[in-house]
Protein backbone atom coordinates (compact mmCIF):
# COMPACT_ATOMS: atom_id res chain seq x y z
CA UNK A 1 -39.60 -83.54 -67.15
CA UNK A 2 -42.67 -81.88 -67.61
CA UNK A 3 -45.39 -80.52 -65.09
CA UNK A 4 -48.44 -78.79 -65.29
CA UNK A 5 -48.99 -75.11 -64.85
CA UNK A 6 -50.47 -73.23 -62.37
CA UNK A 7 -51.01 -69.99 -64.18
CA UNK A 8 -51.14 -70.78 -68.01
CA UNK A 9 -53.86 -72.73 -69.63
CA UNK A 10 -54.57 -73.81 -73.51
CA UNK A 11 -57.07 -71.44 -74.83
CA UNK A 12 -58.91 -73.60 -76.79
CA UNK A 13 -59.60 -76.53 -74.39
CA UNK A 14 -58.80 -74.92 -70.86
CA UNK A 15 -56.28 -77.37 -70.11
CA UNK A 16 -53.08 -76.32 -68.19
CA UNK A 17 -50.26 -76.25 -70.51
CA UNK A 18 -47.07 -78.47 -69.86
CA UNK A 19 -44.50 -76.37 -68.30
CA UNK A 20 -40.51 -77.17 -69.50
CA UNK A 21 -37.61 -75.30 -67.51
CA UNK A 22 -35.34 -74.98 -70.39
CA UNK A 23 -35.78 -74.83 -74.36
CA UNK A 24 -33.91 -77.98 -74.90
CA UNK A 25 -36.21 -79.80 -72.64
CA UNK A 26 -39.25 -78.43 -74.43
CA UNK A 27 -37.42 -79.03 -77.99
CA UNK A 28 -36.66 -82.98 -76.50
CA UNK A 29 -40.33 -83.30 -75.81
CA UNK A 30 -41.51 -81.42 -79.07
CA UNK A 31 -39.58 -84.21 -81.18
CA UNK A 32 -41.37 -87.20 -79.18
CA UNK A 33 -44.52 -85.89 -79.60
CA UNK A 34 -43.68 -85.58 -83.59
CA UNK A 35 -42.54 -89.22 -83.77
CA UNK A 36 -44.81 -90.55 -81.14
CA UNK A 37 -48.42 -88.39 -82.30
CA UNK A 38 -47.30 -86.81 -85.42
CA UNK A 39 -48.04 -83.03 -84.48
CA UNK A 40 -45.68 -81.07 -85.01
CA UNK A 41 -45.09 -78.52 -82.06
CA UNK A 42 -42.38 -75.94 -81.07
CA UNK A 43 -41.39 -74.35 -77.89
CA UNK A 44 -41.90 -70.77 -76.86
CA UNK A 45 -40.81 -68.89 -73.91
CA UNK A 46 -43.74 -67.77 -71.79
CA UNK A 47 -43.58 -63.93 -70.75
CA UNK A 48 -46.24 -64.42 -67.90
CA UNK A 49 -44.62 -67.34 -66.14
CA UNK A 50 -41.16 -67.67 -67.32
CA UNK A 51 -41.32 -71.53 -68.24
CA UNK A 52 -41.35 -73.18 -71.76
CA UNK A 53 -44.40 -74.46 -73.63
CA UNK A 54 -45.09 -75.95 -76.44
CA UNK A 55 -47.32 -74.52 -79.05
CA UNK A 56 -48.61 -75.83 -82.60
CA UNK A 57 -46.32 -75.00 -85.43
CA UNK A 58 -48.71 -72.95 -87.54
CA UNK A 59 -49.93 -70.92 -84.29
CA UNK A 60 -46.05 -69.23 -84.28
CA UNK A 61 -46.19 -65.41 -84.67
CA UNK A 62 -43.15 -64.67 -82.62
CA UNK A 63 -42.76 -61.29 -81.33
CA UNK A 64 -41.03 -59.08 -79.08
CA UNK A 65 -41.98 -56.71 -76.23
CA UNK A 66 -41.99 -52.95 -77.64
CA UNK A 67 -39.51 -50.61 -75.58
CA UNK A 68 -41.93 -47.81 -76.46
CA UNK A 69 -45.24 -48.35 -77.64
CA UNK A 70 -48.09 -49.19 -74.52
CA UNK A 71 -51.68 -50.39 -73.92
CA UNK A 72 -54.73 -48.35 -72.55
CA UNK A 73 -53.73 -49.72 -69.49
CA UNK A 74 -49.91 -49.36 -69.88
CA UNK A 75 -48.63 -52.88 -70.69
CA UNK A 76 -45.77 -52.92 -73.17
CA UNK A 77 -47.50 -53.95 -76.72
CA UNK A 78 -45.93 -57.29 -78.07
CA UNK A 79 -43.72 -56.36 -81.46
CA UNK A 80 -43.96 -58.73 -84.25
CA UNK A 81 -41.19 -58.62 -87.03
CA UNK A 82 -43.28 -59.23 -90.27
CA UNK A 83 -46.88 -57.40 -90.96
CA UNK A 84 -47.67 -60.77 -91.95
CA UNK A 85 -46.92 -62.35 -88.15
CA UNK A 86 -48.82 -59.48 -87.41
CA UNK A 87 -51.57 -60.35 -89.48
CA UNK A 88 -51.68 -64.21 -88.69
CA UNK A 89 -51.89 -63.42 -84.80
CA UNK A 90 -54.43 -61.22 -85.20
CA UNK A 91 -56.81 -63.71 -87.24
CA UNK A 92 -55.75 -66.16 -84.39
CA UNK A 93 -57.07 -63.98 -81.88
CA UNK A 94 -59.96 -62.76 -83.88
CA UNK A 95 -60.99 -66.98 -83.73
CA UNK A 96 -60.16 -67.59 -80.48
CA UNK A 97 -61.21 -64.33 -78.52
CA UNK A 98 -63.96 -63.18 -80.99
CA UNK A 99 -62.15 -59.76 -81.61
CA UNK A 100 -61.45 -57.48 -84.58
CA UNK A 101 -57.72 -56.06 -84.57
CA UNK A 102 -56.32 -54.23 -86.68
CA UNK A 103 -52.54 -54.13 -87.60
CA UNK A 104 -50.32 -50.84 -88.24
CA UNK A 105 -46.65 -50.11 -88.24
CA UNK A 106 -44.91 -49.45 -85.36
CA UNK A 107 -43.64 -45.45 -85.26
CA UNK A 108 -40.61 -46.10 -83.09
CA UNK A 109 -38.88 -49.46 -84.36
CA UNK A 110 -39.26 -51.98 -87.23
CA UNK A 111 -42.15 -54.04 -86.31
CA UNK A 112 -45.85 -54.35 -86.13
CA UNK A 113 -48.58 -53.81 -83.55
CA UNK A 114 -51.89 -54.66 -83.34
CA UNK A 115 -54.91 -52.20 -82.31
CA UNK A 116 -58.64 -52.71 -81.52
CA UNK A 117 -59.17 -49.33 -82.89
């Protein structure tokens, strides 16, 4: 059973997102909505609150935290596998938040960051 969140919200609409307490609830609920609406959604494990949510398919870029690499203001930078998830987030972001990143190679692990500079 799903509830609304408190703390996460779509970007695109403002809407709180639907909150799942474990993958296979989120993956049960992904699969109705694909039979029921015919969007095709997968869950994702949310780093700022902890619960599942469900996110469009083509929006995936799925990433890790970095052990190493931070922010200007000291956050742990997100570590995608593939320049090209790298890439694809980045044009997601660049739509949504109206921002120019960059991507580059991370210099202590096999992934990819993103940069405003």
């Amino acid at each position: 059973m799903s509830r609304k969140s408190k703390t996460c919200f779509n970007k695109l609409n403002g809407r709180p997102l639907s909150e799942y307490y474990s993958k296979t609830e989120a993956l049960e609920s992904a699969s109705y909505i694909k039979k029921k609406f015919r969007q095709n959604l997968v869950p994702y494990k949310c780093s700022k609150c902890g619960f599942w949510h469900l996110s469009p398919k083509n929006r995936q870029t799925p990433s890790t935290t970095c052990k190493y690499c931070t922010d200007r203001n000291g956050n742990y930078k997100e570590l995608y596998q593939s320049k090209s998830d790298a890439e694809k987030r980045a044009k997601i972001l660049a739509r949504e938040n109206h921002v120019r990143l960059n991507v580059y190679k991370c210099p202590y692990s096999d992934g990819w960051h993103l940069t405003k500079k």
